[in-house]
C-alpha atoms as a PDB file:
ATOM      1  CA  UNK A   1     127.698  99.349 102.158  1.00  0.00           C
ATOM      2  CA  UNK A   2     124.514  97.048 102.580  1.00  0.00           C
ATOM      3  CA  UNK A   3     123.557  94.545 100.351  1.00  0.00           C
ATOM      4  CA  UNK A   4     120.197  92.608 100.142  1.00  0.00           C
ATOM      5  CA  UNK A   5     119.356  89.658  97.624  1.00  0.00           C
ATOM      6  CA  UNK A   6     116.254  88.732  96.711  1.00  0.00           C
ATOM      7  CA  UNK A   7     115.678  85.758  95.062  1.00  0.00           C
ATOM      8  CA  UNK A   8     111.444  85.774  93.975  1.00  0.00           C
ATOM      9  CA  UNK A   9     111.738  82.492  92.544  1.00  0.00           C
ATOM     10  CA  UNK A  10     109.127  81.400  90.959  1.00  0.00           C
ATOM     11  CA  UNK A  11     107.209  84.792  90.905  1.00  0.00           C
ATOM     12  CA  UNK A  12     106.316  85.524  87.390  1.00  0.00           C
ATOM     13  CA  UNK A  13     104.103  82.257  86.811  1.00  0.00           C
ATOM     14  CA  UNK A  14     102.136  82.767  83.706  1.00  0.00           C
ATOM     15  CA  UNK A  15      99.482  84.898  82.476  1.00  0.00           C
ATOM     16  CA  UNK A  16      95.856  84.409  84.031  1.00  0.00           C
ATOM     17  CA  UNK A  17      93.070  85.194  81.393  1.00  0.00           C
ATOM     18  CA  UNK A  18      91.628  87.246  84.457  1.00  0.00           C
ATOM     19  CA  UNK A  19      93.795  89.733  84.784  1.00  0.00           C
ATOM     20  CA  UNK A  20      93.714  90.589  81.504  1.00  0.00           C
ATOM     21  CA  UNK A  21      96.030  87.969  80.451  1.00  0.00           C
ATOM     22  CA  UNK A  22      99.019  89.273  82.405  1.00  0.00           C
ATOM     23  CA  UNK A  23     101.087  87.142  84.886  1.00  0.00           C
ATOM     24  CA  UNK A  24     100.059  88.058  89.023  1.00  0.00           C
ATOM     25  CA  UNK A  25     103.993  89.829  88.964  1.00  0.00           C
ATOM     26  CA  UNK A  26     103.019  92.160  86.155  1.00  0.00           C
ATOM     27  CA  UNK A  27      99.550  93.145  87.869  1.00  0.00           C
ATOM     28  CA  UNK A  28     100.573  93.376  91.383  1.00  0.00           C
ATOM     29  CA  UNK A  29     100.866  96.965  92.924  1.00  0.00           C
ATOM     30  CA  UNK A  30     104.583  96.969  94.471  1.00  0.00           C
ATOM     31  CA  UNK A  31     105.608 100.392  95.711  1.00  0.00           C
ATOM     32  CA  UNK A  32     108.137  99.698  97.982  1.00  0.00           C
ATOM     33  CA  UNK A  33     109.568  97.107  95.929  1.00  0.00           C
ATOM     34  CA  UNK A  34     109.193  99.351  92.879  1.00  0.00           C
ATOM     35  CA  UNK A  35     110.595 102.372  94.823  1.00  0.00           C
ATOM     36  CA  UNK A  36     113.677  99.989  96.347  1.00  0.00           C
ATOM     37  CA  UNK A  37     114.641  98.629  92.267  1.00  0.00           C
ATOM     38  CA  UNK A  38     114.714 102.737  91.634  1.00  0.00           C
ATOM     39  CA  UNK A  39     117.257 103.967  94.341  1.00  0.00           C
ATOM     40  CA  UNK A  40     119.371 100.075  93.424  1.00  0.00           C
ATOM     41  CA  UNK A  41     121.676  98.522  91.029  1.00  0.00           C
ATOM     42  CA  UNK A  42     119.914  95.231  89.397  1.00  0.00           C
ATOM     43  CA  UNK A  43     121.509  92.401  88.558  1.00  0.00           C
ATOM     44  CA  UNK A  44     120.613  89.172  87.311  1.00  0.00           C
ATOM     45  CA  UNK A  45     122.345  85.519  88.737  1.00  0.00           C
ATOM     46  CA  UNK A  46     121.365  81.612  87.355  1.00  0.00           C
ATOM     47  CA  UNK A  47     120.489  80.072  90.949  1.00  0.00           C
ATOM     48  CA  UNK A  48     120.177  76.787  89.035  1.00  0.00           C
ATOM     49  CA  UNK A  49     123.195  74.713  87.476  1.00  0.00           C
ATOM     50  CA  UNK A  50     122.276  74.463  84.068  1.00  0.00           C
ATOM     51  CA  UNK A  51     120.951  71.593  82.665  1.00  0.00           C
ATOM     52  CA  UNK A  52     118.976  71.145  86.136  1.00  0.00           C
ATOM     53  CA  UNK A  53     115.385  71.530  85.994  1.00  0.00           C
ATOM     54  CA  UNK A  54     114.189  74.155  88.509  1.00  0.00           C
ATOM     55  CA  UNK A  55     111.567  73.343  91.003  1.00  0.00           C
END
């Protein structure tokens, strides 16, 4: 089994009034990355102790 993990940190950013108020992540056109989430199992890990602001 292969295993890949992405990490996009920082990839959602906020919404921009130009694109119709949604953030760059929710407007982009992924297909591969769309088609790779639909053949995967998602998870979701805190990279950052807590209490430690990211950045």
């Amino acid at each position: 089994m292969k295993y890949v993990i992405c990490v996009p940190d920082g990839c959602a950013d906020l919404p921009v009034p130009e694109l119709d108020g949604r953030t760059p992540l929710e407007a982009a056109n992924m297909p591969n990355l769309d088609s790779l989430a639909a053949k995967s199992t998602l998870g979701r890990a805190e990279v950052i102790p807590s209490g430690m602001p990211p950045g």
